[in-house]
N, C-alpha and C. Protein backbone atom coordinates (compact mmCIF):
# COMPACT_ATOMS: atom_id res chain seq x y z
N UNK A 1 84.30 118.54 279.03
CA UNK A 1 85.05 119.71 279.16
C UNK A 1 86.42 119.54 278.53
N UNK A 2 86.55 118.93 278.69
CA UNK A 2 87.88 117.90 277.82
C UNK A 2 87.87 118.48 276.34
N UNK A 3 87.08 118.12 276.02
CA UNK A 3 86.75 118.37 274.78
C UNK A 3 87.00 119.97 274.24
N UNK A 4 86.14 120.54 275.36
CA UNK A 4 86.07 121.99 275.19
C UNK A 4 87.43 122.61 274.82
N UNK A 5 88.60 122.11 276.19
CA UNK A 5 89.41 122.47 276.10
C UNK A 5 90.18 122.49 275.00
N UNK A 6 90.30 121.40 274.70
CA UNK A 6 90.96 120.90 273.09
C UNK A 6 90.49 121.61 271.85
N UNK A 7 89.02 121.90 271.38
CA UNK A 7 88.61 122.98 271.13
C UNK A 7 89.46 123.91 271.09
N UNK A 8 89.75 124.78 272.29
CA UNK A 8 90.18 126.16 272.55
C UNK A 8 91.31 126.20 271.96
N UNK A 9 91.82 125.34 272.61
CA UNK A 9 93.79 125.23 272.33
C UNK A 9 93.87 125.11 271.24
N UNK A 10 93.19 124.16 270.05
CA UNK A 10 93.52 124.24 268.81
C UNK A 10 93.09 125.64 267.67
N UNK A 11 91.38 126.13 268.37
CA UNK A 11 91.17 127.52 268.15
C UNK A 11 92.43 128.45 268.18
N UNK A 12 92.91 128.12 269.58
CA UNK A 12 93.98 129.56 269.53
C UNK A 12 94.95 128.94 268.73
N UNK A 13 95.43 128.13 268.62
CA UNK A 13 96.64 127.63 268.05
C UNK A 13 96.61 128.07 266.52
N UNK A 14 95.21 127.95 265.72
CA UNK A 14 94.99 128.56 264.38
C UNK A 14 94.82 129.77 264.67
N UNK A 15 94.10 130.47 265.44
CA UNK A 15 94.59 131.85 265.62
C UNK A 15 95.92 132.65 265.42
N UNK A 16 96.53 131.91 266.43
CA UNK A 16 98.49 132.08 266.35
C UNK A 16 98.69 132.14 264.99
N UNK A 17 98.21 130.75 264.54
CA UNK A 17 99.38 130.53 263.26
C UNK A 17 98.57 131.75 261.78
N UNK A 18 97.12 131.86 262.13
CA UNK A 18 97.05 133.12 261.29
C UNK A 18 97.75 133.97 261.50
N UNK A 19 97.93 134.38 262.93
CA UNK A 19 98.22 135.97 262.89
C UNK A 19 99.65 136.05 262.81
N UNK A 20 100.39 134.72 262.29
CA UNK A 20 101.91 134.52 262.47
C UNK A 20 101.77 135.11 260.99
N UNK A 21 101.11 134.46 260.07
CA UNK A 21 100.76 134.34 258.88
C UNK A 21 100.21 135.38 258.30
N UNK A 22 99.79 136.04 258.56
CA UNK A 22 99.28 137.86 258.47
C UNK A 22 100.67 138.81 258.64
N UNK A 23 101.11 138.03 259.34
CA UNK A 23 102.48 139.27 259.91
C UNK A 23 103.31 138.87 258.99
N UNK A 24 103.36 137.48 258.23
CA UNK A 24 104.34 137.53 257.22
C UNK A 24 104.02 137.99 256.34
N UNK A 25 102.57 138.00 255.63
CA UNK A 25 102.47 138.71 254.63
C UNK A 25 102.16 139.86 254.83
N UNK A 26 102.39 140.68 255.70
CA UNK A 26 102.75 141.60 256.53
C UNK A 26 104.10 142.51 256.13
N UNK A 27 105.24 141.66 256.37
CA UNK A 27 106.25 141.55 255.91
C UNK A 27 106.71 141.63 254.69
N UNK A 28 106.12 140.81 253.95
CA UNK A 28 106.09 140.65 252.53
C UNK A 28 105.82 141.42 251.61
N UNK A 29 104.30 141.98 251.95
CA UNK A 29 104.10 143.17 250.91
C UNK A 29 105.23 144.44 251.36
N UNK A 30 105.58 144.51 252.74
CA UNK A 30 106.28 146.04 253.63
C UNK A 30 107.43 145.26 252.29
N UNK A 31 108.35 144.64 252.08
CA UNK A 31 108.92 144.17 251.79
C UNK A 31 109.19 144.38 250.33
N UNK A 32 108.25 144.02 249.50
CA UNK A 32 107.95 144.13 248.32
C UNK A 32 107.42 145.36 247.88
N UNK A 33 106.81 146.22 249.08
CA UNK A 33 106.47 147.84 248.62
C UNK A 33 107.73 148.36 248.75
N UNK A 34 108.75 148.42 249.14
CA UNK A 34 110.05 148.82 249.00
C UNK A 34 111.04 148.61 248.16
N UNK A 35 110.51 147.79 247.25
CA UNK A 35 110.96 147.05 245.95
C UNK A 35 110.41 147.82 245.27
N UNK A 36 108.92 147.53 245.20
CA UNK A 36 108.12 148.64 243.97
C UNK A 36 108.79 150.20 244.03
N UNK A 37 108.70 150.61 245.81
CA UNK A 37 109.20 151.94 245.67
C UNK A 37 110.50 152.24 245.14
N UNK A 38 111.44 151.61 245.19
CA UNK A 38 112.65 152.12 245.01
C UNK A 38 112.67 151.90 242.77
N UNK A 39 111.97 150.75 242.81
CA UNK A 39 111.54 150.57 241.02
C UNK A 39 111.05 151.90 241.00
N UNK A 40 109.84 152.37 241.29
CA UNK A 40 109.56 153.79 241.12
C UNK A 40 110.35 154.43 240.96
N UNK A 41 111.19 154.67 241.53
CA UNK A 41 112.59 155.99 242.28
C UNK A 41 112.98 155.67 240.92
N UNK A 42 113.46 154.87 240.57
CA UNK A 42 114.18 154.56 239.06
C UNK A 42 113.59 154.96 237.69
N UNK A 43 112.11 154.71 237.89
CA UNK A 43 111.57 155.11 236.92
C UNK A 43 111.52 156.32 236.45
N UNK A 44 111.47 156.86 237.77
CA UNK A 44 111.40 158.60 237.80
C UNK A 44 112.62 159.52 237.19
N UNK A 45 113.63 158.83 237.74
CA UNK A 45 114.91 159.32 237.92
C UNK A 45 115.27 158.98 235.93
N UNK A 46 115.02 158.08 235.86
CA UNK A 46 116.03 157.20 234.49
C UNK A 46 115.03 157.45 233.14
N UNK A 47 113.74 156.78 233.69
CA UNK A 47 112.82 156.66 232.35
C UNK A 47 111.67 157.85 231.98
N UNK A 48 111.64 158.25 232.98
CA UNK A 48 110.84 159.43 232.76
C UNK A 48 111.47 160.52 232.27
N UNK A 49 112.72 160.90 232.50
CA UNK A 49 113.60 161.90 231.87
C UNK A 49 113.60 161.69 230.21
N UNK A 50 114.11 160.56 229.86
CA UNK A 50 113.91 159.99 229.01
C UNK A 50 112.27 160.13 227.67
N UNK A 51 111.22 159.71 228.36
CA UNK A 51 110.13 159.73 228.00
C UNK A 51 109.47 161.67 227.68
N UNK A 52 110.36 162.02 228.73
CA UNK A 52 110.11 163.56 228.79
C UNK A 52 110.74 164.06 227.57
N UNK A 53 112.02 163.69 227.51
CA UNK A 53 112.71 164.13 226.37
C UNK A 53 111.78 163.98 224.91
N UNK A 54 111.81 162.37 224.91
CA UNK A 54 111.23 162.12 223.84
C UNK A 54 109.62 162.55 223.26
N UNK A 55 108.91 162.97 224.29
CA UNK A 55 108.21 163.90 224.05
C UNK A 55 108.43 165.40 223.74
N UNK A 56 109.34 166.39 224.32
CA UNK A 56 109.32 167.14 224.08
C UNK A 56 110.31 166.65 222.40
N UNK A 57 110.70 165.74 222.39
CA UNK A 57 111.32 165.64 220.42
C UNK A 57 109.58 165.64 219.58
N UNK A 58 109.12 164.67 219.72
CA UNK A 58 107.87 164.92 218.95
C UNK A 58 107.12 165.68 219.42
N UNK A 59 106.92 166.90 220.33
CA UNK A 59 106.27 168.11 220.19
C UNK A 59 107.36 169.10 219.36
N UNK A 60 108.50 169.29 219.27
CA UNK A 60 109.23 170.01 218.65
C UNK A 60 109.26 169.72 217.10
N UNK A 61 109.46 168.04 216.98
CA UNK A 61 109.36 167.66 215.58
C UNK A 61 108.32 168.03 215.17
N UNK A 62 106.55 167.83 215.43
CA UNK A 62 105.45 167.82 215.00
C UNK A 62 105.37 169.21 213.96
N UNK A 63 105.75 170.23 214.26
CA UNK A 63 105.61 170.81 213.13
C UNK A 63 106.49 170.78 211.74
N UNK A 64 107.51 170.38 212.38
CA UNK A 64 108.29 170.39 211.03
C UNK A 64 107.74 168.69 210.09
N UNK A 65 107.26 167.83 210.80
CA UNK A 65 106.75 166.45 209.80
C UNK A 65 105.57 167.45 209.31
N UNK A 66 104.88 168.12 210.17
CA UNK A 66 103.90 168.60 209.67
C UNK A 66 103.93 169.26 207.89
N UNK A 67 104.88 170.16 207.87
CA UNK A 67 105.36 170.71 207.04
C UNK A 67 105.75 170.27 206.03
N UNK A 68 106.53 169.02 206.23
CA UNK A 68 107.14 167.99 205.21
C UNK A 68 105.94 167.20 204.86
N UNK A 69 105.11 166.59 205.21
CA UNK A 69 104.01 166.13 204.95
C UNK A 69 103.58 166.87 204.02
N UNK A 70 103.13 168.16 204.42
CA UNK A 70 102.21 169.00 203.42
C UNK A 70 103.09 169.36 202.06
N UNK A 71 104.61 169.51 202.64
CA UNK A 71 105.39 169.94 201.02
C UNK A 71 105.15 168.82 200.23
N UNK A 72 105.13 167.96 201.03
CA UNK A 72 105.26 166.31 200.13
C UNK A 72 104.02 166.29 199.26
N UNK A 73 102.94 166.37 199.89
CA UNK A 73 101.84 166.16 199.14
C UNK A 73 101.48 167.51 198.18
N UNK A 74 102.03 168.35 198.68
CA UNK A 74 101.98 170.00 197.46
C UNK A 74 103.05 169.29 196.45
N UNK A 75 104.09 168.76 196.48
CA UNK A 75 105.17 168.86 195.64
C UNK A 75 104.40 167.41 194.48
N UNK A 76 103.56 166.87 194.99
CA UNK A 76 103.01 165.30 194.81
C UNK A 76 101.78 165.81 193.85
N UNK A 77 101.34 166.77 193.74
CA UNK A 77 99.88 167.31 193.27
C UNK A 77 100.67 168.27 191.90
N UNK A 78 101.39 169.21 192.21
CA UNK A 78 102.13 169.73 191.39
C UNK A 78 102.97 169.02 190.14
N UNK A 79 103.26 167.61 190.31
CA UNK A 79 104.17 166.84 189.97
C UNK A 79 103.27 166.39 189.07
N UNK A 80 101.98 165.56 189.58
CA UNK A 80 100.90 164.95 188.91
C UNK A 80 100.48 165.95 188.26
N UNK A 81 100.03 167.54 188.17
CA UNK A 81 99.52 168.46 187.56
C UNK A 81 100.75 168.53 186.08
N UNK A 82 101.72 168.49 186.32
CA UNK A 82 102.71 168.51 184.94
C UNK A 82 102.72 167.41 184.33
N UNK A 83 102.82 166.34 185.13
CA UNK A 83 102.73 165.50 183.92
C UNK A 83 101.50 165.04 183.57
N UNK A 84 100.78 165.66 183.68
CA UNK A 84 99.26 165.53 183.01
C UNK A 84 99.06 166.48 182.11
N UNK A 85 99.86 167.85 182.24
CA UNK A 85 99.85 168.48 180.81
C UNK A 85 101.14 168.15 180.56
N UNK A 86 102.14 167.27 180.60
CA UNK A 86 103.19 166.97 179.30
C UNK A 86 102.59 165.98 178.62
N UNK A 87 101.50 164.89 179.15
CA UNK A 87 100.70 163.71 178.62
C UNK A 87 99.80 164.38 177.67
N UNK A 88 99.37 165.59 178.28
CA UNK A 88 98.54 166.44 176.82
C UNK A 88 99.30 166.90 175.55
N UNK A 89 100.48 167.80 176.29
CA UNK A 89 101.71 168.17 174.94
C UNK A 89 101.93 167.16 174.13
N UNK A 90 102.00 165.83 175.09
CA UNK A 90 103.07 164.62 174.18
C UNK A 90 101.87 164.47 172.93
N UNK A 91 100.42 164.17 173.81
CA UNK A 91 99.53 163.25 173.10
C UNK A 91 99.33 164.86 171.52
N UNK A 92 99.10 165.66 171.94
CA UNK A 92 98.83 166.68 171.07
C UNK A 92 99.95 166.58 170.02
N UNK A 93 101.30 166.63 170.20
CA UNK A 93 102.45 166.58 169.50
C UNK A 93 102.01 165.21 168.17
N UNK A 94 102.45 164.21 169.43
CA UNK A 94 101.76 162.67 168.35
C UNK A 94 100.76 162.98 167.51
N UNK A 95 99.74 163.67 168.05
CA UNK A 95 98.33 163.81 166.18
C UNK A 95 98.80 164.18 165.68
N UNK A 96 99.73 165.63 165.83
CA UNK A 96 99.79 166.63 164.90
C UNK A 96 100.84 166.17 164.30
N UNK A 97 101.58 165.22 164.38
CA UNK A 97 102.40 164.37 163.84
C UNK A 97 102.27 163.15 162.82
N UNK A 98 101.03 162.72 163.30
CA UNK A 98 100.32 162.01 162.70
C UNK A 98 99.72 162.55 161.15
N UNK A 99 99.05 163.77 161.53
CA UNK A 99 98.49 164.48 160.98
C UNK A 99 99.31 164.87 159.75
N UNK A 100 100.67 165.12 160.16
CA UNK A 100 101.20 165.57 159.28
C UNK A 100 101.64 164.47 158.11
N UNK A 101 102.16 163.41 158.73
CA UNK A 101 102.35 162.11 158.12
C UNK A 101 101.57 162.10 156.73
N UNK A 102 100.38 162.15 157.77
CA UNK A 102 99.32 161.59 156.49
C UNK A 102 99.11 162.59 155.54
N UNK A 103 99.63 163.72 155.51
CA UNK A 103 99.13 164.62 154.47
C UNK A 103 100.43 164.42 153.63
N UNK A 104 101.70 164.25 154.17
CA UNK A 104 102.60 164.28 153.32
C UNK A 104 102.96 163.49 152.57
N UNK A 105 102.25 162.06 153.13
CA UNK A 105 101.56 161.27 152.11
C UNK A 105 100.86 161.25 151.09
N UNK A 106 100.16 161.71 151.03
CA UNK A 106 98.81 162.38 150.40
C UNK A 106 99.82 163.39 149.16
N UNK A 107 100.36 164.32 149.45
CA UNK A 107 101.35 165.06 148.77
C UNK A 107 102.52 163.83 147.88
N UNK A 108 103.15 163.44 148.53
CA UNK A 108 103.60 162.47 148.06
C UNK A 108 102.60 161.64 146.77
N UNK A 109 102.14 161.39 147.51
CA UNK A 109 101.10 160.64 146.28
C UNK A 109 100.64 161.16 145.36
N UNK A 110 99.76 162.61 145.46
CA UNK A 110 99.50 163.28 144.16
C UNK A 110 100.39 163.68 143.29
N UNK A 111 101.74 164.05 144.19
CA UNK A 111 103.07 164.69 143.64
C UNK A 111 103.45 163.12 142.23
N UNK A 112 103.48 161.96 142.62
CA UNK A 112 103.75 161.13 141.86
C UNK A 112 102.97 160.64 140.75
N UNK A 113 100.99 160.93 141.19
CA UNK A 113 100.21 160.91 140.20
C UNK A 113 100.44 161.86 139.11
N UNK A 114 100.36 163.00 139.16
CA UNK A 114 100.89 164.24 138.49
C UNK A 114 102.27 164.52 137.79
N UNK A 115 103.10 163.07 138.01
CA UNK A 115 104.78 163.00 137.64
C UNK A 115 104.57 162.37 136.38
N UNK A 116 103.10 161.39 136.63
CA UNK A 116 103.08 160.11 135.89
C UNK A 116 101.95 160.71 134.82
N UNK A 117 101.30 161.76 134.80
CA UNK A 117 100.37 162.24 134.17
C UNK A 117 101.11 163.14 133.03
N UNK A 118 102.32 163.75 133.87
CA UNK A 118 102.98 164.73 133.08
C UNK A 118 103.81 163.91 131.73
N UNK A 119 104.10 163.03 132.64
CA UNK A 119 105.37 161.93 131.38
C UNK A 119 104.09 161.73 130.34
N UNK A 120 103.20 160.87 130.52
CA UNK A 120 102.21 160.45 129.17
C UNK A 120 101.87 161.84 128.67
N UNK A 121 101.32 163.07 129.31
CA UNK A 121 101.45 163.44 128.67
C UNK A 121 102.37 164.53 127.63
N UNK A 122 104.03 164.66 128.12
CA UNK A 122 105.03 164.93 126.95
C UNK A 122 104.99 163.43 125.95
N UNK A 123 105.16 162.05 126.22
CA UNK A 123 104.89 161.37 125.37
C UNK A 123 104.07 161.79 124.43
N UNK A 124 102.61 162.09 124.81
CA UNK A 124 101.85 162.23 123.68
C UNK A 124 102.42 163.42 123.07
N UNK A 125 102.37 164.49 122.92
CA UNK A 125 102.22 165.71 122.61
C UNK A 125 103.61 165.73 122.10
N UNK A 126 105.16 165.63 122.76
CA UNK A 126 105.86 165.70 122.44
C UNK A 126 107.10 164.40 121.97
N UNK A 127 107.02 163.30 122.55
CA UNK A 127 107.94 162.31 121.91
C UNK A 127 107.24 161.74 120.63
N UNK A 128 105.57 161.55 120.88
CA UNK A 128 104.80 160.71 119.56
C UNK A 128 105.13 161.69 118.47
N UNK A 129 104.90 163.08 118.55
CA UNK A 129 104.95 164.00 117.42
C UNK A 129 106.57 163.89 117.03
N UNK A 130 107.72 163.99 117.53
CA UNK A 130 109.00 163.68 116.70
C UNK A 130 109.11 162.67 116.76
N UNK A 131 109.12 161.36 117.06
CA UNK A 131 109.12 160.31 116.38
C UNK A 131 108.32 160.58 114.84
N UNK A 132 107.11 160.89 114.88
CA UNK A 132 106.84 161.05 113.48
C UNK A 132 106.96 161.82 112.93
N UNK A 133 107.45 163.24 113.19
CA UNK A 133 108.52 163.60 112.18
C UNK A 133 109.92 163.58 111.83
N UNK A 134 110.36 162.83 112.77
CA UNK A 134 112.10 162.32 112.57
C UNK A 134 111.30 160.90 111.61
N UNK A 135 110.44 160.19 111.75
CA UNK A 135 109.74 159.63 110.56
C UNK A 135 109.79 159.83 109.30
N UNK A 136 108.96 160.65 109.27
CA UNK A 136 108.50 161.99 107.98
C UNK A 136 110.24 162.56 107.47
N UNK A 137 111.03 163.22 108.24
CA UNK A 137 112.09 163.63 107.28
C UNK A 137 112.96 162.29 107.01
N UNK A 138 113.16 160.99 107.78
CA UNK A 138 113.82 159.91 107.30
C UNK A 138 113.06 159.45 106.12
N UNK A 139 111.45 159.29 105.48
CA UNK A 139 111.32 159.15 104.37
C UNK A 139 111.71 160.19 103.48
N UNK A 140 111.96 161.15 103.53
CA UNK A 140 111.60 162.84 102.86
C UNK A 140 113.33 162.23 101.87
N UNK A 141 114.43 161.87 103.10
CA UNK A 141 115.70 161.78 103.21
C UNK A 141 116.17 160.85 102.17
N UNK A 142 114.94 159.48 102.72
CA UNK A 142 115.19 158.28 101.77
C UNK A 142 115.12 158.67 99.98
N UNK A 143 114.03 159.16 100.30
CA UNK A 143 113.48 159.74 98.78
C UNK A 143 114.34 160.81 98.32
N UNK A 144 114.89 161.54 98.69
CA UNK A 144 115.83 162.91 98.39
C UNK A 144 116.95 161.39 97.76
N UNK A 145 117.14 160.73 98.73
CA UNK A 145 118.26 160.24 98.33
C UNK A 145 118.38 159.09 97.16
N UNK A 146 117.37 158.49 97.25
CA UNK A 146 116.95 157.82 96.08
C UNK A 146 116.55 158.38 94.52
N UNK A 147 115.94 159.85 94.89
CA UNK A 147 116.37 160.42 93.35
C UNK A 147 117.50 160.85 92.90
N UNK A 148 118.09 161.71 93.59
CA UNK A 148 119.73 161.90 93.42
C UNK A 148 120.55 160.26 93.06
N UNK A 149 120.38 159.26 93.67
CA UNK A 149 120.92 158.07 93.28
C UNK A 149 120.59 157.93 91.83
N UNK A 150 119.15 157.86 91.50
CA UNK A 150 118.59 157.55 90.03
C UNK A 150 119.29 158.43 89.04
N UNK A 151 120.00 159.81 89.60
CA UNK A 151 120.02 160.66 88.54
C UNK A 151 121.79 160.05 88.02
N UNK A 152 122.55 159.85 89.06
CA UNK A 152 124.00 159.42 89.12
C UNK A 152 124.00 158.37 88.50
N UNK A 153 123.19 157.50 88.97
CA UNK A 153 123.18 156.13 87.76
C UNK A 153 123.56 156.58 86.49
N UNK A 154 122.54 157.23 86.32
CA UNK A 154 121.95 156.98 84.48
C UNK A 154 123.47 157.40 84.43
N UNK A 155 123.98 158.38 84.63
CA UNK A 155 125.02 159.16 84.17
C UNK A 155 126.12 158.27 83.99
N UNK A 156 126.27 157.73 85.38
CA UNK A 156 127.33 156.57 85.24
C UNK A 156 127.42 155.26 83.96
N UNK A 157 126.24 154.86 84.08
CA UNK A 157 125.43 153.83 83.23
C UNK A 157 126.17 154.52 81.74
N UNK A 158 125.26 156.02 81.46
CA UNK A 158 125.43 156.58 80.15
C UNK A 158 126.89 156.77 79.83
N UNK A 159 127.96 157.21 80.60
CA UNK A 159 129.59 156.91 80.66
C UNK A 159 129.99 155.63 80.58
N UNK A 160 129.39 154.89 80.91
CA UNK A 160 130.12 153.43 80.71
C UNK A 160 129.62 152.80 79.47
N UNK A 161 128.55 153.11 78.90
CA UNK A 161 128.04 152.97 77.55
C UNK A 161 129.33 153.40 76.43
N UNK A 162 129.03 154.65 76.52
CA UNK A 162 129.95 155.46 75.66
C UNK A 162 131.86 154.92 75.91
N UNK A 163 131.97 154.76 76.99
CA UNK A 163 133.41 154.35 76.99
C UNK A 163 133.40 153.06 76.81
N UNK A 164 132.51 151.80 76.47
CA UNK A 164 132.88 150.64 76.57
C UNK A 164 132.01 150.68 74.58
N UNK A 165 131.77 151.74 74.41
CA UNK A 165 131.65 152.02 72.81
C UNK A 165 132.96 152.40 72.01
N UNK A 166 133.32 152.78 73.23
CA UNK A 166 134.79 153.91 72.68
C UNK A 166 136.05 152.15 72.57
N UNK A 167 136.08 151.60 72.99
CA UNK A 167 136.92 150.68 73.04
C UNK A 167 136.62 149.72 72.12
């Protein structure tokens, strides 16, 4: 019975010290829920005002990003649409530039074949033909002048006869 007793007493004695031990954490959470609550109270009061605000900013903002978004990408499509026809103007400009190049080349070139066709032919037709007759009258000239010489001779000749007779 001894035994029993000892038993009991230490039974209740862990009993006690649970229910000492229950009541503190008892305590503890009562304790710590008054912590959480009053954190709450704060949250409510401080951060939620806050959070409220900042929601009602991005429900107020949302349409206007909305808007800017869409100008952005209209202004972005529009932008790409021009310079895809100034890339056509430019590229169109460049052939026809090209184009032109090469013909005025081409002009150029015949213009100089046709410079060089024209010279040979005034050479032929017109420098060969007076050369040979500035030819033709320099013999005509020589000979004009060589009979008239023959005729002055004699004369001279026949005067110097007669005067170197006369002496």
């Amino acid at each position: 019975m001894e035994n029993l007793t000892i038993f009991i007493a230490v039974t209740a004695a862990a009993v006690v010290i649970q229910a000492g031990i229950l009541v503190a954490m008892y305590l503890a959470v009562r304790q710590t829920g008054a912590r959480v609550e009053t954190l709450a109270e704060e949250v409510r009061t401080k951060v939620l005002p806050t959070a409220e605000t900042a929601q009602a900013m991005l429900v107020e903002l949302r349409p206007k990003v909305e808007t800017l978004v869409t100008n952005v990408a209209d202004t972005s499509t529009m932008v790409r649409a021009q310079l895809e026809r100034v890339d056509a103007t430019l590229s169109d400009v460049i052939d026809r530039t090209r184009l032109q190049v090469i013909r005025a080349d081409e002009l150029v070139g015949r213009t100089l074949d046709r410079v060089e066709a024209t010279t040979d032919l005034v050479h032929k037709t017109v420098v060969s033909p007076v050369r040979q007759v500035s030819g033709l009258m320099q013999g005509i000239s020589a000979g004009v002048e060589f009979f008239f010489a023959g005729r002055r001779r004699q004369r001279d000749n026949g005067g110097t006869q007669q005067d170197e007779m006369f002496i």
